[in-house]
C-alpha atoms as a PDB file:
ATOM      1  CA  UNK A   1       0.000   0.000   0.000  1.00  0.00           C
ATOM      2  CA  UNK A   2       1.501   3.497  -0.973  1.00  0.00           C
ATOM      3  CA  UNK A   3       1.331   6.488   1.423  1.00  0.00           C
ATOM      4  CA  UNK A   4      -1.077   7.821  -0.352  1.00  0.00           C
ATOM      5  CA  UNK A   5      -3.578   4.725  -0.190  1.00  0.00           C
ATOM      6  CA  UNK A   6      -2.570   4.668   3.665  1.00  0.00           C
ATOM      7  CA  UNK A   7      -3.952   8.139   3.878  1.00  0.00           C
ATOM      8  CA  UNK A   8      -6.824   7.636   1.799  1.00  0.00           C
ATOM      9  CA  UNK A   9      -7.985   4.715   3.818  1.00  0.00           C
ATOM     10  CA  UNK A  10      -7.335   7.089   6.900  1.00  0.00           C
ATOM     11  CA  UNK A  11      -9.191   9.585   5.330  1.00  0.00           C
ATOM     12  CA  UNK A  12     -12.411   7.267   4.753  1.00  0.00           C
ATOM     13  CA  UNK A  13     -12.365   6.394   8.126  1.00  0.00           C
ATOM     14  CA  UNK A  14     -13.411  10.312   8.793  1.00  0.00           C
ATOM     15  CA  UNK A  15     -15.417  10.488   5.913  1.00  0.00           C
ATOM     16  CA  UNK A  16     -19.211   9.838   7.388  1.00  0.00           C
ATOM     17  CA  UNK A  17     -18.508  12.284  10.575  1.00  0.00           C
ATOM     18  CA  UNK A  18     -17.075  15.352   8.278  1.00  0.00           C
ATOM     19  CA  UNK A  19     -20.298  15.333   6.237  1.00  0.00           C
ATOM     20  CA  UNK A  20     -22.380  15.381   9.188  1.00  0.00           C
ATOM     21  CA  UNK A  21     -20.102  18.318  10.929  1.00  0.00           C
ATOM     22  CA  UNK A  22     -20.905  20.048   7.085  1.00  0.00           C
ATOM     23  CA  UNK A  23     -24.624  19.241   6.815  1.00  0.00           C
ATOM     24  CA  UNK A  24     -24.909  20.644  10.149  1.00  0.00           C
ATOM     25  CA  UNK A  25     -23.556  23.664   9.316  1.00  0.00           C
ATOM     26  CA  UNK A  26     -24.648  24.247   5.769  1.00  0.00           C
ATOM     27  CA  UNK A  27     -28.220  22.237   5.869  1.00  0.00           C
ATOM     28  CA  UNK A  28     -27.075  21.326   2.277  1.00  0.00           C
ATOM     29  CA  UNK A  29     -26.205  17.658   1.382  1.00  0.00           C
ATOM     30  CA  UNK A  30     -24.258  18.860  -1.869  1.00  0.00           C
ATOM     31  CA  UNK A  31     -22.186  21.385   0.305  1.00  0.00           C
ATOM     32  CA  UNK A  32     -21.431  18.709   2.654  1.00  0.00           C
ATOM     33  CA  UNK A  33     -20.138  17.022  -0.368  1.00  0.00           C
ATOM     34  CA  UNK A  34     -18.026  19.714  -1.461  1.00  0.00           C
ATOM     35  CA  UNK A  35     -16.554  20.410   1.796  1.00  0.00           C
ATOM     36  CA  UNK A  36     -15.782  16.758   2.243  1.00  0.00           C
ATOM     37  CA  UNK A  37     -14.088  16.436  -1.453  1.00  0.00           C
ATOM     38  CA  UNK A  38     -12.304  19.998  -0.176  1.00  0.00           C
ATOM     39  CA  UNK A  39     -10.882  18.593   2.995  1.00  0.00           C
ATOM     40  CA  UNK A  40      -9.090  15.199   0.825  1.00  0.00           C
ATOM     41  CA  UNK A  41      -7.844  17.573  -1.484  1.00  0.00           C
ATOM     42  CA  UNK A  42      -6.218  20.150   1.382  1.00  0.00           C
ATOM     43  CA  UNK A  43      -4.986  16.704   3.263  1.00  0.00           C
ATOM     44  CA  UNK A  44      -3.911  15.087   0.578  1.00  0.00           C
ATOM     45  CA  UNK A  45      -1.894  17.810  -1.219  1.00  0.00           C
ATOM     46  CA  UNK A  46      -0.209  18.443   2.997  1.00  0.00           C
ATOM     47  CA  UNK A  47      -0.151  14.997   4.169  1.00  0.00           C
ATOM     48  CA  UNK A  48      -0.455  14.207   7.796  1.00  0.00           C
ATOM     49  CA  UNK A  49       3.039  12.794   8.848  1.00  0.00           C
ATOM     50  CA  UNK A  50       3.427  15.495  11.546  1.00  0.00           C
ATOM     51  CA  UNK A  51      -0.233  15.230  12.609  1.00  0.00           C
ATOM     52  CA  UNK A  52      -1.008  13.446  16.227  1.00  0.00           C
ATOM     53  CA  UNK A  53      -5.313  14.188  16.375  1.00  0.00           C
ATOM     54  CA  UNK A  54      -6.006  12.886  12.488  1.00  0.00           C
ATOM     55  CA  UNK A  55      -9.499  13.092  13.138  1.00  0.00           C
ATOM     56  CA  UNK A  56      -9.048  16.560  15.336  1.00  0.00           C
ATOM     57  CA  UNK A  57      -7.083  17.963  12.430  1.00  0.00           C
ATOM     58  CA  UNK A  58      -9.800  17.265   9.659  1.00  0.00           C
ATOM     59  CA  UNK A  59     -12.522  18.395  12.328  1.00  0.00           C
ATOM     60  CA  UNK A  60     -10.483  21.989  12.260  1.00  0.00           C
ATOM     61  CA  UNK A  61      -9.835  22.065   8.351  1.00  0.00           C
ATOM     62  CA  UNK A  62     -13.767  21.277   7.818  1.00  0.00           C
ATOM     63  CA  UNK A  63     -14.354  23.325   9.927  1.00  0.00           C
ATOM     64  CA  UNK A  64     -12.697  27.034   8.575  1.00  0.00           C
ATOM     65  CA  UNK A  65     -14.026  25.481   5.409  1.00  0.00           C
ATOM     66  CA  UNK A  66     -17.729  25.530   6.291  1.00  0.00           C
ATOM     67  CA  UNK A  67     -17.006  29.273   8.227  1.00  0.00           C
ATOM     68  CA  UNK A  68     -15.902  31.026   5.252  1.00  0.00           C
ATOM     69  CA  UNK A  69     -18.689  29.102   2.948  1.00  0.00           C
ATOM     70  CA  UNK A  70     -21.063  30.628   5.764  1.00  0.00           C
ATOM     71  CA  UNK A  71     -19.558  33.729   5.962  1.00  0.00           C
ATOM     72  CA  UNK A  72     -19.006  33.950   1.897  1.00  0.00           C
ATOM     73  CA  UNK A  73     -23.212  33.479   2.069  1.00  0.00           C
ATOM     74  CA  UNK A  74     -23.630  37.098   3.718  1.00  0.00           C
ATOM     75  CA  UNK A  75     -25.308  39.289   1.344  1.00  0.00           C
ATOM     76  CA  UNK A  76     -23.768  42.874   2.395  1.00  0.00           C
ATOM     77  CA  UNK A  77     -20.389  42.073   1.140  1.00  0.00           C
ATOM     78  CA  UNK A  78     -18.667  45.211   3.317  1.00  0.00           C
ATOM     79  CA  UNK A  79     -20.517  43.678   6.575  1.00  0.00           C
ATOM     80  CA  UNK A  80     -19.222  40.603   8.012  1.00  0.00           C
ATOM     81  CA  UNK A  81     -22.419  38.785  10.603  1.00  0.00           C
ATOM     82  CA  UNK A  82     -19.973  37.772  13.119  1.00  0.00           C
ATOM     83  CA  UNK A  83     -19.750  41.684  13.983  1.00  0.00           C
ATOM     84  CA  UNK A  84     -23.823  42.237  14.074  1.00  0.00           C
ATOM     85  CA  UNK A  85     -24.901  42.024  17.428  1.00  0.00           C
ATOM     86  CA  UNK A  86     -27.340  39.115  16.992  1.00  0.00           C
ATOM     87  CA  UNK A  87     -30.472  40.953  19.359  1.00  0.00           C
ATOM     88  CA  UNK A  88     -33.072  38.214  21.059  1.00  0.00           C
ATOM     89  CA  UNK A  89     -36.610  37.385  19.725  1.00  0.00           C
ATOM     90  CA  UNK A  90     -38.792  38.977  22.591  1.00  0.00           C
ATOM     91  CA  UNK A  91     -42.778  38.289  22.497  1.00  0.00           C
ATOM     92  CA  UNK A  92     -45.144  38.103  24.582  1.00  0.00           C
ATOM     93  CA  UNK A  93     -46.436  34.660  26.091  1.00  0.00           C
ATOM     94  CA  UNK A  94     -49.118  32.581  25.447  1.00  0.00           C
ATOM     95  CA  UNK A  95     -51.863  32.254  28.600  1.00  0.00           C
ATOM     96  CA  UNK A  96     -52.862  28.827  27.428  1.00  0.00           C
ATOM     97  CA  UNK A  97     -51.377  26.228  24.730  1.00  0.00           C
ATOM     98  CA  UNK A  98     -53.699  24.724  22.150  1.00  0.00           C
ATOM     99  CA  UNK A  99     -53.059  21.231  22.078  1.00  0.00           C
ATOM    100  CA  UNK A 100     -53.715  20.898  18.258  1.00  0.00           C
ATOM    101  CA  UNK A 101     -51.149  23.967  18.055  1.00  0.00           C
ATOM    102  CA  UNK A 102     -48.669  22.258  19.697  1.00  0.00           C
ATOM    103  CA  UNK A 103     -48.641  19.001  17.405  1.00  0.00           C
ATOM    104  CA  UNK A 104     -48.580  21.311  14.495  1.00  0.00           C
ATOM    105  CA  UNK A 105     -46.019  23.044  15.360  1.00  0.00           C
ATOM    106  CA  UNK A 106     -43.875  20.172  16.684  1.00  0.00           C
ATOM    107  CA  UNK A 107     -44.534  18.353  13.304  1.00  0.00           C
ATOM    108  CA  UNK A 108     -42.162  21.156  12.137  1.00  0.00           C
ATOM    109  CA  UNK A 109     -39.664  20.962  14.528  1.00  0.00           C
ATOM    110  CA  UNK A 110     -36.740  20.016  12.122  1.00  0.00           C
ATOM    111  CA  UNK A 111     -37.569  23.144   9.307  1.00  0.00           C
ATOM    112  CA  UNK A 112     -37.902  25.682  12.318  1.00  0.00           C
ATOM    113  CA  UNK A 113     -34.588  24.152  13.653  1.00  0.00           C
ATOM    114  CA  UNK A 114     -32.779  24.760  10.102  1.00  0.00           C
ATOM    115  CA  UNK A 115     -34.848  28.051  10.014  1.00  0.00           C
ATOM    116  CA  UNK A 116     -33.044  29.343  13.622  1.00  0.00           C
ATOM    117  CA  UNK A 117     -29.959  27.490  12.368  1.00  0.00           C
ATOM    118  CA  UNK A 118     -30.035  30.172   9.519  1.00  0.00           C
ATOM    119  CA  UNK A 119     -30.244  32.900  11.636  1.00  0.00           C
ATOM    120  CA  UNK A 120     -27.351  32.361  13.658  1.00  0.00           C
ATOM    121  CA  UNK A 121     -23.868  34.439  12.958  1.00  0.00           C
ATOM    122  CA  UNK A 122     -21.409  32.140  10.992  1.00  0.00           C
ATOM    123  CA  UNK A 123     -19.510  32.233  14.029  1.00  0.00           C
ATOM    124  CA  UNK A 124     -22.572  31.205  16.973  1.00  0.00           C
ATOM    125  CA  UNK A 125     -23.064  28.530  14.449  1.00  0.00           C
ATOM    126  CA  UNK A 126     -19.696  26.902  14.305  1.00  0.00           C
ATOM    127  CA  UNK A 127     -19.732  27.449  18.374  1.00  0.00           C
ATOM    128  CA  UNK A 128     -22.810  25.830  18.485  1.00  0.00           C
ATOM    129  CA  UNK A 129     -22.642  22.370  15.819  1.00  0.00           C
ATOM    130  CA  UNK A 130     -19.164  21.514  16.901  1.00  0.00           C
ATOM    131  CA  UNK A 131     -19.637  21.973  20.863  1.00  0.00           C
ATOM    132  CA  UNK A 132     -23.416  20.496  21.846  1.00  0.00           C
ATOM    133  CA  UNK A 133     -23.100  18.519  18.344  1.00  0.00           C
ATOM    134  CA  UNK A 134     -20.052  17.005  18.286  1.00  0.00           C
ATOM    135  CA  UNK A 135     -18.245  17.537  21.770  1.00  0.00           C
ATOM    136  CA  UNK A 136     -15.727  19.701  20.481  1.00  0.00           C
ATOM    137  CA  UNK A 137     -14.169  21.041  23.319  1.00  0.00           C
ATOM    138  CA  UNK A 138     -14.051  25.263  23.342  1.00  0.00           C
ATOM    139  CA  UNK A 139     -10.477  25.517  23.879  1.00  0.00           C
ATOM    140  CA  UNK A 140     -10.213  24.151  20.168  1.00  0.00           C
ATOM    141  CA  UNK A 141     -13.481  26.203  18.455  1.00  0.00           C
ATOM    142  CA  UNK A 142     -11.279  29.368  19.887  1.00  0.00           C
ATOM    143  CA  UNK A 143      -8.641  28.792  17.916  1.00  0.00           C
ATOM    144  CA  UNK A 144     -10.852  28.330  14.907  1.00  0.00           C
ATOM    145  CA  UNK A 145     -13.009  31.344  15.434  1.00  0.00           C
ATOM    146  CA  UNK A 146      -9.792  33.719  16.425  1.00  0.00           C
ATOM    147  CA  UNK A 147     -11.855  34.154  19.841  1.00  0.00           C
ATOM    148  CA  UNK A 148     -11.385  33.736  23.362  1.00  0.00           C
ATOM    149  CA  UNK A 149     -12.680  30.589  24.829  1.00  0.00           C
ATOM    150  CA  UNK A 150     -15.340  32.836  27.278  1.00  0.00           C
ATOM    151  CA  UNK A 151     -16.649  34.858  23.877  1.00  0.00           C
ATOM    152  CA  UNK A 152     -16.908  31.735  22.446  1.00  0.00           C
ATOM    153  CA  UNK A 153     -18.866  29.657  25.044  1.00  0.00           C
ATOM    154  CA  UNK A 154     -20.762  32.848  25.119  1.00  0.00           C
ATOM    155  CA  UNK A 155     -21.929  32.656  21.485  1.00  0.00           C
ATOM    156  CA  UNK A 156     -22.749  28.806  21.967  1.00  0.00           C
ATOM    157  CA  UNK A 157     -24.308  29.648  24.513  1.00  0.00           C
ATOM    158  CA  UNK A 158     -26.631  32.513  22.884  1.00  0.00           C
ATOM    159  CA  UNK A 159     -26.953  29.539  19.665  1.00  0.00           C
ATOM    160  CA  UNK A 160     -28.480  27.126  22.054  1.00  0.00           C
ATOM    161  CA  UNK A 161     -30.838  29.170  23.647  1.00  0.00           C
ATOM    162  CA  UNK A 162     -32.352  29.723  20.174  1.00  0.00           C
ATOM    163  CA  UNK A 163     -32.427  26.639  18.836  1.00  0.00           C
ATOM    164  CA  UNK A 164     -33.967  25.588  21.701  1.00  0.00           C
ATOM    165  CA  UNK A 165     -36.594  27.816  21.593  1.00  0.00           C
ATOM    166  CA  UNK A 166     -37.443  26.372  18.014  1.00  0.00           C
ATOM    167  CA  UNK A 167     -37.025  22.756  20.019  1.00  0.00           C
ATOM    168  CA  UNK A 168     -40.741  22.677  21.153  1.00  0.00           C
ATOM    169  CA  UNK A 169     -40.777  18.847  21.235  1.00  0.00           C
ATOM    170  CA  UNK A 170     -38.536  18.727  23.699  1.00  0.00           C
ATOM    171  CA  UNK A 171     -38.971  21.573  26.022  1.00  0.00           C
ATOM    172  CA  UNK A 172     -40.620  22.124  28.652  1.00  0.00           C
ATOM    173  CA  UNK A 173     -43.342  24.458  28.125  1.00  0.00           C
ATOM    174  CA  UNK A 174     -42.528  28.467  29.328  1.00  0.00           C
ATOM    175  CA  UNK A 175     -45.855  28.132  31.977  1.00  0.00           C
ATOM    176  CA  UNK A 176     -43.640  25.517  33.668  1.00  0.00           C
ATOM    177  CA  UNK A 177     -40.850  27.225  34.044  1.00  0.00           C
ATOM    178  CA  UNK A 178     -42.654  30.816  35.289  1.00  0.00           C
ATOM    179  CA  UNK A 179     -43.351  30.151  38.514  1.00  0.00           C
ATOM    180  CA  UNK A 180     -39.408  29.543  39.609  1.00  0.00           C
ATOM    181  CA  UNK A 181     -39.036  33.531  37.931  1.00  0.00           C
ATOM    182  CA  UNK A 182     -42.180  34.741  39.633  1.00  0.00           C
ATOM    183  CA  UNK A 183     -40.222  33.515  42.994  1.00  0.00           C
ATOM    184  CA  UNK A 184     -37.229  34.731  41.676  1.00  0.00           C
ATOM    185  CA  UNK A 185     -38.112  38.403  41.306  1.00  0.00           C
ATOM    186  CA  UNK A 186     -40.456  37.618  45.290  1.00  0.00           C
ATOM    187  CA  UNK A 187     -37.616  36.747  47.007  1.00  0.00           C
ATOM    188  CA  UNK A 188     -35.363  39.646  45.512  1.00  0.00           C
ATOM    189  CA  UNK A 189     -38.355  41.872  46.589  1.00  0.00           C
ATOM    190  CA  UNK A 190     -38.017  40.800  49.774  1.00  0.00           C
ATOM    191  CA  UNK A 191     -34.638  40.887  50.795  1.00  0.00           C
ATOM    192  CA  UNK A 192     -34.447  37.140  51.494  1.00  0.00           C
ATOM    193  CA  UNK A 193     -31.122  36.135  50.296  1.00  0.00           C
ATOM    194  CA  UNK A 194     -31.245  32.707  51.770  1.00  0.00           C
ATOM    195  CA  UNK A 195     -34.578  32.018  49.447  1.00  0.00           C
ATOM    196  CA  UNK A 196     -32.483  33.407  46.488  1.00  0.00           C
ATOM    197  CA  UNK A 197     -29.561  31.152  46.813  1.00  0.00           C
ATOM    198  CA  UNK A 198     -31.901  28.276  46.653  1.00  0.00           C
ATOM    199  CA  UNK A 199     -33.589  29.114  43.932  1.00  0.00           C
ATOM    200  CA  UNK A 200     -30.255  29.157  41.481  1.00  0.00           C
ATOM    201  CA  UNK A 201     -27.474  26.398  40.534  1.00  0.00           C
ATOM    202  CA  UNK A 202     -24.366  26.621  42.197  1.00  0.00           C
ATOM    203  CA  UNK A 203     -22.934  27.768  39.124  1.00  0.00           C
ATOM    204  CA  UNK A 204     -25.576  30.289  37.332  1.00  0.00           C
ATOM    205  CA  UNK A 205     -24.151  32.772  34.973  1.00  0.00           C
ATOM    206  CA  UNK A 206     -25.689  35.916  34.718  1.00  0.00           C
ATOM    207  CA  UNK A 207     -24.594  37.618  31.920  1.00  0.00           C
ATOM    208  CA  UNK A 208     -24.976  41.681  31.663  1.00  0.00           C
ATOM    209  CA  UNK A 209     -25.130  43.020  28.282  1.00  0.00           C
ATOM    210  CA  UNK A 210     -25.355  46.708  28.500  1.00  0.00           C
ATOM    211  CA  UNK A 211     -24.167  48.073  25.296  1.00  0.00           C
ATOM    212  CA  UNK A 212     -20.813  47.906  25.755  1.00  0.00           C
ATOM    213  CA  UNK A 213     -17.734  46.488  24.118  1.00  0.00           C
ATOM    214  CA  UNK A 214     -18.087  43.025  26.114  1.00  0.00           C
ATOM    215  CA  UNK A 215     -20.467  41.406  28.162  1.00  0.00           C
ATOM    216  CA  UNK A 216     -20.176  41.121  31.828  1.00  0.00           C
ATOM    217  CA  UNK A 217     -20.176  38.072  33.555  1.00  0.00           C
ATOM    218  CA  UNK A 218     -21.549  37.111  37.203  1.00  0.00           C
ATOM    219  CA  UNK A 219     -20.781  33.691  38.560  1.00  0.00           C
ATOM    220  CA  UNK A 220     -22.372  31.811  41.342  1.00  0.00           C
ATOM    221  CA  UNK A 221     -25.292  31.595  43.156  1.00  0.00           C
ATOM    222  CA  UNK A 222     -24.379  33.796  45.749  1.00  0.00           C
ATOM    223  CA  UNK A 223     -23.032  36.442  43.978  1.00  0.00           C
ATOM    224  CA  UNK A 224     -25.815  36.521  41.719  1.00  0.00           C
ATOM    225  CA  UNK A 225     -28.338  36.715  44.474  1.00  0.00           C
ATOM    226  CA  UNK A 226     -26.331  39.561  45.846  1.00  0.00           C
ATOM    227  CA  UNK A 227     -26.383  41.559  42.491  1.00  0.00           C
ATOM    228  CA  UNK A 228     -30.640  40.465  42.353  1.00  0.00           C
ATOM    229  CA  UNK A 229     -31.000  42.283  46.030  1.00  0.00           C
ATOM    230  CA  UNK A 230     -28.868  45.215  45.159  1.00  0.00           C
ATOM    231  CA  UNK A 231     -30.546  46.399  41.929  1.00  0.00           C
ATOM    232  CA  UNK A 232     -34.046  44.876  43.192  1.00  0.00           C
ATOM    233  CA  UNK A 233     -37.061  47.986  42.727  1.00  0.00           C
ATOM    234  CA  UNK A 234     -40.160  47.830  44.328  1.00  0.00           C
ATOM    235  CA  UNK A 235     -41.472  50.301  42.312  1.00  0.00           C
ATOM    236  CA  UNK A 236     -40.732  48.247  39.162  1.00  0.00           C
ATOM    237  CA  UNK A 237     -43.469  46.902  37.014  1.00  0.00           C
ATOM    238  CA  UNK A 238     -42.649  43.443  35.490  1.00  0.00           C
ATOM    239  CA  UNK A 239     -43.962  42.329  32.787  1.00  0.00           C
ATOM    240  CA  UNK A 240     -43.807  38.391  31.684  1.00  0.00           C
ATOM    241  CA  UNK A 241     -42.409  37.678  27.773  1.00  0.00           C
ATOM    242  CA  UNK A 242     -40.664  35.182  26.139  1.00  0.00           C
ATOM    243  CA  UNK A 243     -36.770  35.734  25.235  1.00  0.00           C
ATOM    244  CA  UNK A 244     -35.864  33.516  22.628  1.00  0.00           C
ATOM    245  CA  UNK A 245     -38.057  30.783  24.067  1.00  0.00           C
ATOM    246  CA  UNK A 246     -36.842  31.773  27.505  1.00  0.00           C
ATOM    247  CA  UNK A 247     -39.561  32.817  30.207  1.00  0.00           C
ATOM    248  CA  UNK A 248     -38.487  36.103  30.609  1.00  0.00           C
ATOM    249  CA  UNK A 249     -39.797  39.766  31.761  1.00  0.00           C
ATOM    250  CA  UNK A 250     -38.961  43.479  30.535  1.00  0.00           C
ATOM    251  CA  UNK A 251     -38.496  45.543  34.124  1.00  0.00           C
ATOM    252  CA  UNK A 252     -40.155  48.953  33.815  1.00  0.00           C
ATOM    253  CA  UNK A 253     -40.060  51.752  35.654  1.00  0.00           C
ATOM    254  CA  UNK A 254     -42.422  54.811  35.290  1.00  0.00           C
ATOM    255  CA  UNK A 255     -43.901  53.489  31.924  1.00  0.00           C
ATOM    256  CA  UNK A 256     -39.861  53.051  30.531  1.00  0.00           C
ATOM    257  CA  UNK A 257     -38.252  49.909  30.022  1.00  0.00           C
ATOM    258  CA  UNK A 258     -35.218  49.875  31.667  1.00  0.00           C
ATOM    259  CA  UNK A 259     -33.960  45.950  31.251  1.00  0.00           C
ATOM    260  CA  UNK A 260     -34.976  42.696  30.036  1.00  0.00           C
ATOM    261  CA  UNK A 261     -33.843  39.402  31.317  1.00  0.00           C
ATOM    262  CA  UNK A 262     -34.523  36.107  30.406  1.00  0.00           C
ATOM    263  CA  UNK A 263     -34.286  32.811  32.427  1.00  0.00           C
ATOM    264  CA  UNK A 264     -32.905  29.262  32.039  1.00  0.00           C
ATOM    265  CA  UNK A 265     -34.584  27.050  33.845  1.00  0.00           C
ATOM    266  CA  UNK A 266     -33.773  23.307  34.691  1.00  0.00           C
ATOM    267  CA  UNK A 267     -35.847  21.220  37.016  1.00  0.00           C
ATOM    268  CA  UNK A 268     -36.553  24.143  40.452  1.00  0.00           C
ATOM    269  CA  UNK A 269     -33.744  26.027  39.478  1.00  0.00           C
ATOM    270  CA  UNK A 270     -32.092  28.514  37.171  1.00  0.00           C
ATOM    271  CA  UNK A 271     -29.469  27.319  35.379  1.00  0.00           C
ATOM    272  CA  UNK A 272     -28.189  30.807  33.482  1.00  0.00           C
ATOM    273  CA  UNK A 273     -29.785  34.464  33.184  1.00  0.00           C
ATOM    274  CA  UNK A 274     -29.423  36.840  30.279  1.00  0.00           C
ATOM    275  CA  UNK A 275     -29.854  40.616  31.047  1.00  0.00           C
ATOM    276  CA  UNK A 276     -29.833  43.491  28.757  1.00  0.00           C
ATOM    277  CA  UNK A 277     -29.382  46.241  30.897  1.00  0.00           C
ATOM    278  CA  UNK A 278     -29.742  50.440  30.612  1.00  0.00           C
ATOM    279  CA  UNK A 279     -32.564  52.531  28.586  1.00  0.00           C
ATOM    280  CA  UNK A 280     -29.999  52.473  25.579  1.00  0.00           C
ATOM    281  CA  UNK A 281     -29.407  49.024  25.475  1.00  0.00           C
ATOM    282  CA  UNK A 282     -32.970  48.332  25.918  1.00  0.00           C
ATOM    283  CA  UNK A 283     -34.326  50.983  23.294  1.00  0.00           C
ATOM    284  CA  UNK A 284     -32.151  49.314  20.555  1.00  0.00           C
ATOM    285  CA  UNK A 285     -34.416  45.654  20.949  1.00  0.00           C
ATOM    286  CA  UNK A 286     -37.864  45.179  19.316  1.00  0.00           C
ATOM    287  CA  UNK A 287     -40.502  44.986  22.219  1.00  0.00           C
ATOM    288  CA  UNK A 288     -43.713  43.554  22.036  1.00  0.00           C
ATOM    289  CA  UNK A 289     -46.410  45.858  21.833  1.00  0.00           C
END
């Protein structure tokens, strides 16, 4: 066997998993195709003496492949969608679910998944496919994406959220998940920290986008329930909305919405909190009426 059969066989041993990683990413079988026939050719024409991860190494190279197809698919050719803020869906929730509704709509669970898929920055969708897809770890995606591993757990982070929302088969309905809020926002209310820290995972994230040049991060449940009793309002009004699928509220005060948060939810606890915090911040997202 030549070198070159050794490394073809090698190659075919990849060959099922690197369309998958493409189809994911492109929702095309013929661009899976290409990509696939694009990684041989790159490996081929380099060979892989040096390499130790094979199957790491073509998981990278298909990888910046499918990126700059994704990003070559933007239609403002001077504006690059990994530098547009990608702003949440916000509406307002349903009081009661119609059960013939909810078939429908979970009958078409796999076009509105390749529907959100669409939506999502070329770079939130790399994050996303090769982390809750195929375990790649974030350490590696960062290299790829030219990111930091935070900003890029971030944007899988922000992909997952929405493609969950589109995920209706599987999760949980939003009235489930509003009464842990509605005791969220109680128990900031009144000053009971103790009934705060129970009501979050040891190791929430609550992540504070206020318009500026990076997101702030709080981690913990006791330093989150801190931050919820020192910016809690009495006066506020809350009102209840959905945030990409998350059970969420927009926090007014005097008739002016001055944040909006939305909640992740697992079992009696929250898991992770988006805010967008500030007048400004808030005035630049699309509110329900």
């Amino acid at each position: 066997m030549t070198d070159e059969e050794f490394l073809a066989a090698r190659f075919e041993e990849h060959r099922a998993r690197l369309h998958r990683i493409a189809y994911r990413m492109l929702g095309s079988d013929a661009d899976a195709d290409d990509v696939v026939q694009d990684v041989w050719l790159r490996v081929s024409a380099a060979g892989a003496d040096d390499v130790d991860n094979f199957g790491g190494w073509l998981t990278t190279i298909a990888s910046r492949v499918c990126l700059n197809l994704l990003r070559a698919r933007v239609t403002h050719a001077q504006t690059s969608l990994d530098d547009v803020p990608v702003e949440p869906v916000i509406e307002l929730e349903r009081a009661g679910a119609d059960p013939a509704a909810e078939a429908q709509l979970a009958d078409a669970v796999g076009a509105a998944l390749m529907l959100v898929l669409d939506r999502l920055s070329p770079a939130e969708r790399v994050a996303f496919v090769l982390h809750d897809s195929f375990d790649v770890p974030f350490d590696q995606i960062a290299e790829l994406l030219d990111r930091s591993p935070d900003a890029t757990r971030q944007l899988a982070s922000r992909a997952r959220r929405r493609v969950r929302s589109a995920d209706t088969a599987d999760a949980a309905p939003s009235a489930s998940r509003r009464p842990i809020v509605d005791a969220f926002f109680a128990a900031a209310r009144d000053g009971d920290f103790d009934r705060l820290v129970g009501l979050l995972s040891p190791d929430i994230e609550l992540r504070i986008d206020a318009g500026m040049s990076a997101t702030s991060v709080v981690r913990g449940a006791e330093a989150v329930a801190s931050r919820a009793l020192m910016f809690a309002n009495p006066g506020a009004v809350l009102r209840p909305v959905l945030v990409d699928g998350l059970p969420g509220v927009v926090v007014e005060v005097d008739g002016r919405a001055m944040s909006v948060m939305a909640f992740e939810v697992d079992g009696d606890r929250v898991v992770a909190i988006e805010a967008y915090a500030g007048p400004r911040r808030v005035a630049k997202l699309t509110l329900p009426a």
